[in-house]
N, C-alpha and C. Protein backbone atom coordinates (compact mmCIF):
# COMPACT_ATOMS: atom_id res chain seq x y z
N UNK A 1 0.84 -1.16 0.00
CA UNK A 1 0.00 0.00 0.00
C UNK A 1 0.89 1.22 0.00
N UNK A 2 0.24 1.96 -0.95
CA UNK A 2 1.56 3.44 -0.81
C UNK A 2 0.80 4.66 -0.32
N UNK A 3 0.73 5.71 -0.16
CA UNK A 3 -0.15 6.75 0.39
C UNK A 3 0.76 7.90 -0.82
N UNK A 4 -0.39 8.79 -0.93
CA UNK A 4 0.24 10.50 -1.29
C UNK A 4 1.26 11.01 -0.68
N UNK A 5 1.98 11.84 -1.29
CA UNK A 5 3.26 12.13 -0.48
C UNK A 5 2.62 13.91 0.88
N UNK A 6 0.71 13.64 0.31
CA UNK A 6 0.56 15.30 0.58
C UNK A 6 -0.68 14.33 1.36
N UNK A 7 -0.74 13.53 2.08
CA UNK A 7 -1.45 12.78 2.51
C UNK A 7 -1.42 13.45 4.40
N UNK A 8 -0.58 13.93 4.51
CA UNK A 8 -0.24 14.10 5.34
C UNK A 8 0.17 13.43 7.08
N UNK A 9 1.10 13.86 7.96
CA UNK A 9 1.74 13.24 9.18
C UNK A 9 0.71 12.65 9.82
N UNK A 10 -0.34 12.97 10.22
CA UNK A 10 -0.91 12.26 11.17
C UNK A 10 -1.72 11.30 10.70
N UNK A 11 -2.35 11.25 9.17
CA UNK A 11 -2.79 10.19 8.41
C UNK A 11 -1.62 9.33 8.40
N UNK A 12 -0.54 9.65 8.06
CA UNK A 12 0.56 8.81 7.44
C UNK A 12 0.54 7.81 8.61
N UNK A 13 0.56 8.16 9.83
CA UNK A 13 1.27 7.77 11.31
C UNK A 13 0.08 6.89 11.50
N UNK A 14 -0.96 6.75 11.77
CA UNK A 14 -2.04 6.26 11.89
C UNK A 14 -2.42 5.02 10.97
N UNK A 15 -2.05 5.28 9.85
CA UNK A 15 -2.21 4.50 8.63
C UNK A 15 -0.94 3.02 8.45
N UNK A 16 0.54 3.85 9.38
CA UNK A 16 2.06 2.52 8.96
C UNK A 16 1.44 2.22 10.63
N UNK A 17 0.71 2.77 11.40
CA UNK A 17 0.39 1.80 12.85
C UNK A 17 -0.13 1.07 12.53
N UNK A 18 -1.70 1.51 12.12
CA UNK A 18 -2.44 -0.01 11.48
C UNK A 18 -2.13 -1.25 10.96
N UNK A 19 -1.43 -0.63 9.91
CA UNK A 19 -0.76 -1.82 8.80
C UNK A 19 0.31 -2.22 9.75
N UNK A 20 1.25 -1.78 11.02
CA UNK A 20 2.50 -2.68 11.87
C UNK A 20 1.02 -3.80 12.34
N UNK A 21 0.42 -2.81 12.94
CA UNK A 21 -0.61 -3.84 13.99
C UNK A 21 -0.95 -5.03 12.93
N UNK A 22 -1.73 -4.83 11.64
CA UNK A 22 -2.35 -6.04 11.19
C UNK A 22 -1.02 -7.14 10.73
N UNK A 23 -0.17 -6.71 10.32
CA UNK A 23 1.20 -7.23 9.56
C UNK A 23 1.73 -8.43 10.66
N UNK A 24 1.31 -7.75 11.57
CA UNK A 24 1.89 -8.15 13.04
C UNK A 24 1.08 -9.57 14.05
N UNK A 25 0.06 -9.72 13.05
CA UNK A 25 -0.85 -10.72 13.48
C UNK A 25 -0.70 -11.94 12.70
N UNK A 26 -0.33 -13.09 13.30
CA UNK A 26 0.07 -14.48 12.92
C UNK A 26 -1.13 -15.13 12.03
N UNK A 27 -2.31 -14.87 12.35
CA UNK A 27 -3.59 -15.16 11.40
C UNK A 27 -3.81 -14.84 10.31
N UNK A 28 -2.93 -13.80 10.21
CA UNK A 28 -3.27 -12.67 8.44
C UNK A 28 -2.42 -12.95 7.80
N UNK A 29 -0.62 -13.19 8.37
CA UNK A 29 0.18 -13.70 7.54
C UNK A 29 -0.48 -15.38 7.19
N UNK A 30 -0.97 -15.83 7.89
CA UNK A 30 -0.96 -17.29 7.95
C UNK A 30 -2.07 -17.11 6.63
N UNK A 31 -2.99 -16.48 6.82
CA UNK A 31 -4.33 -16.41 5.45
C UNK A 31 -3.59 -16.23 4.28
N UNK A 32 -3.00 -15.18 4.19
CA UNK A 32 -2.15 -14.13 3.23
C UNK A 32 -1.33 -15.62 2.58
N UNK A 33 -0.56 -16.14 3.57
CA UNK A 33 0.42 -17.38 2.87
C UNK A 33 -0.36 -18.42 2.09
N UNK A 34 -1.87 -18.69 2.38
CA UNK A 34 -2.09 -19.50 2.22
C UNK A 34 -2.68 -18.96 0.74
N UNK A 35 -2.86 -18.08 0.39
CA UNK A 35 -3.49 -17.28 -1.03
C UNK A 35 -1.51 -16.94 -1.89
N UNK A 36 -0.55 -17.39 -1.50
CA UNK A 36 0.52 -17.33 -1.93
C UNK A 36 0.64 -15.55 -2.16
N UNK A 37 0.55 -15.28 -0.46
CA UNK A 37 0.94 -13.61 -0.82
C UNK A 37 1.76 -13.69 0.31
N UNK A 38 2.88 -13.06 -0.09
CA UNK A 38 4.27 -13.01 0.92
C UNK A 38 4.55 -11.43 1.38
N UNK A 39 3.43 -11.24 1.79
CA UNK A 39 3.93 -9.21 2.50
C UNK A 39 4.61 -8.91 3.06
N UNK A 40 5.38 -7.98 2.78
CA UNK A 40 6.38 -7.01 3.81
C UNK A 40 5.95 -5.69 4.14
N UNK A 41 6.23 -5.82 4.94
CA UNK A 41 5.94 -4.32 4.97
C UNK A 41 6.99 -4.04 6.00
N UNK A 42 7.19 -2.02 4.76
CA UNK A 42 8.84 -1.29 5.57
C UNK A 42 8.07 0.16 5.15
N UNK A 43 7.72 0.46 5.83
CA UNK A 43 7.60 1.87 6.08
C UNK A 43 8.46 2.98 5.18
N UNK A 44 8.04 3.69 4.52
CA UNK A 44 8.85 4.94 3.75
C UNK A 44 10.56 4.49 3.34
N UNK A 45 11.36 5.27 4.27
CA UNK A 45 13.23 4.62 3.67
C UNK A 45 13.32 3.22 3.47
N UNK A 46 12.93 2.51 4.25
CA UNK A 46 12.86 1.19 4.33
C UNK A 46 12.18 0.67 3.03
N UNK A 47 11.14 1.07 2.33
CA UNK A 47 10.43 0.49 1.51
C UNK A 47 11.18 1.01 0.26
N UNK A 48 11.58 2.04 0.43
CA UNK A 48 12.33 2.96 -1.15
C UNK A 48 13.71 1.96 -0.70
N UNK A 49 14.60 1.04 0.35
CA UNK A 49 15.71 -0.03 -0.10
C UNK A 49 14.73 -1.07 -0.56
N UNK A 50 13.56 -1.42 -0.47
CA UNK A 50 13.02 -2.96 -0.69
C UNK A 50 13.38 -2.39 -2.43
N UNK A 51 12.60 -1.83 -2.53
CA UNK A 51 12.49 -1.23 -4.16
C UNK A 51 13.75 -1.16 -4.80
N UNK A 52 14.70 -0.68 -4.19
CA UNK A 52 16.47 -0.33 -4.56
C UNK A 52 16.46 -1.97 -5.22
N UNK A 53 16.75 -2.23 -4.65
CA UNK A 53 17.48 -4.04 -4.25
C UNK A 53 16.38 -4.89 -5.54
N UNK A 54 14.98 -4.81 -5.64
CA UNK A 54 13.78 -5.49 -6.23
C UNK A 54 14.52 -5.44 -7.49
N UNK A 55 14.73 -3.52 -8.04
CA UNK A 55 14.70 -3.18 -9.23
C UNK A 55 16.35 -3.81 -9.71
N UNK A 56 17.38 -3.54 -8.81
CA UNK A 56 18.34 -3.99 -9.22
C UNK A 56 18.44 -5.90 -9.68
N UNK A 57 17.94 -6.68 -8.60
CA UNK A 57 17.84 -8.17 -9.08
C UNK A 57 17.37 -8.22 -10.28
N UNK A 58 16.35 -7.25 -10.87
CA UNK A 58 15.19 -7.50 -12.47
C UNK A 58 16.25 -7.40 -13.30
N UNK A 59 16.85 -6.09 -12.83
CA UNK A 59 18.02 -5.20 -13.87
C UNK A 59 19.04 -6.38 -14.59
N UNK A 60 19.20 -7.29 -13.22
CA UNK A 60 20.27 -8.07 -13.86
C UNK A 60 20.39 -9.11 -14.18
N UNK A 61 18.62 -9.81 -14.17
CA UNK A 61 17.71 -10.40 -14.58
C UNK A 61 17.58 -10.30 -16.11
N UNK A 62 17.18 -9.02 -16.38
CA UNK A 62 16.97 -9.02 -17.91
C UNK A 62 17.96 -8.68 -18.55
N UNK A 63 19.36 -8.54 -18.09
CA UNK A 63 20.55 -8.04 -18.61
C UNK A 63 21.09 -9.30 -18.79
N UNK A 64 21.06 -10.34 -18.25
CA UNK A 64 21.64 -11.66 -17.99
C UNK A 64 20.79 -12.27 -19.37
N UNK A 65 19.70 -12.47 -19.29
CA UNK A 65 18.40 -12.98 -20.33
C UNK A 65 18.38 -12.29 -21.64
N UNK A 66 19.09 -10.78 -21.96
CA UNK A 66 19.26 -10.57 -22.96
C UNK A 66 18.14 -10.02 -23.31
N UNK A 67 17.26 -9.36 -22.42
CA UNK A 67 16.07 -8.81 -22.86
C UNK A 67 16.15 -7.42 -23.08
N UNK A 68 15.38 -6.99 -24.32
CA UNK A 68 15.35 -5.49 -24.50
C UNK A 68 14.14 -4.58 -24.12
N UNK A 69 14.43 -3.53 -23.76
CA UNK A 69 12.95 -2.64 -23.18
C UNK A 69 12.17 -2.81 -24.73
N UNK A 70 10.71 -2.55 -25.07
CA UNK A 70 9.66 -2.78 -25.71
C UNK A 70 9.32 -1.05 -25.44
């Protein structure tokens, strides 16, 4: 889930609590796994390295495979 960057602090704060709290419950990962969904969740810096790291493995993924952008 991503939010507006004009969404503002106290939505924002309210909104990465929720999602720690539900993330944080052994029942939802356990549902979630069982529909083959593997969530993380990293809050803002944390989520812009998940993304760093995602885009770089593809990068060298399709560089390796010989694939060209379309």
């Amino acid at each position: 889930m991503l939010s507006a960057s004009h969404c503002g602090s106290s939505k924002e704060a309210a909104m990465i609590g929720t999602l720690n709290k539900v993330m944080s419950d052994p029942d939802v990962i356990a549902r979630l796994r069982e529909l083959a969904i593997f969530p993380v969740f990293a809050p803002g810096p944390a989520y812009a390295d998940v993304i760093r790291r995602e885009n770089a493995a593809w990068s060298l993924v399709a560089k390796t495979t010989g694939m060209e952008p379309q």
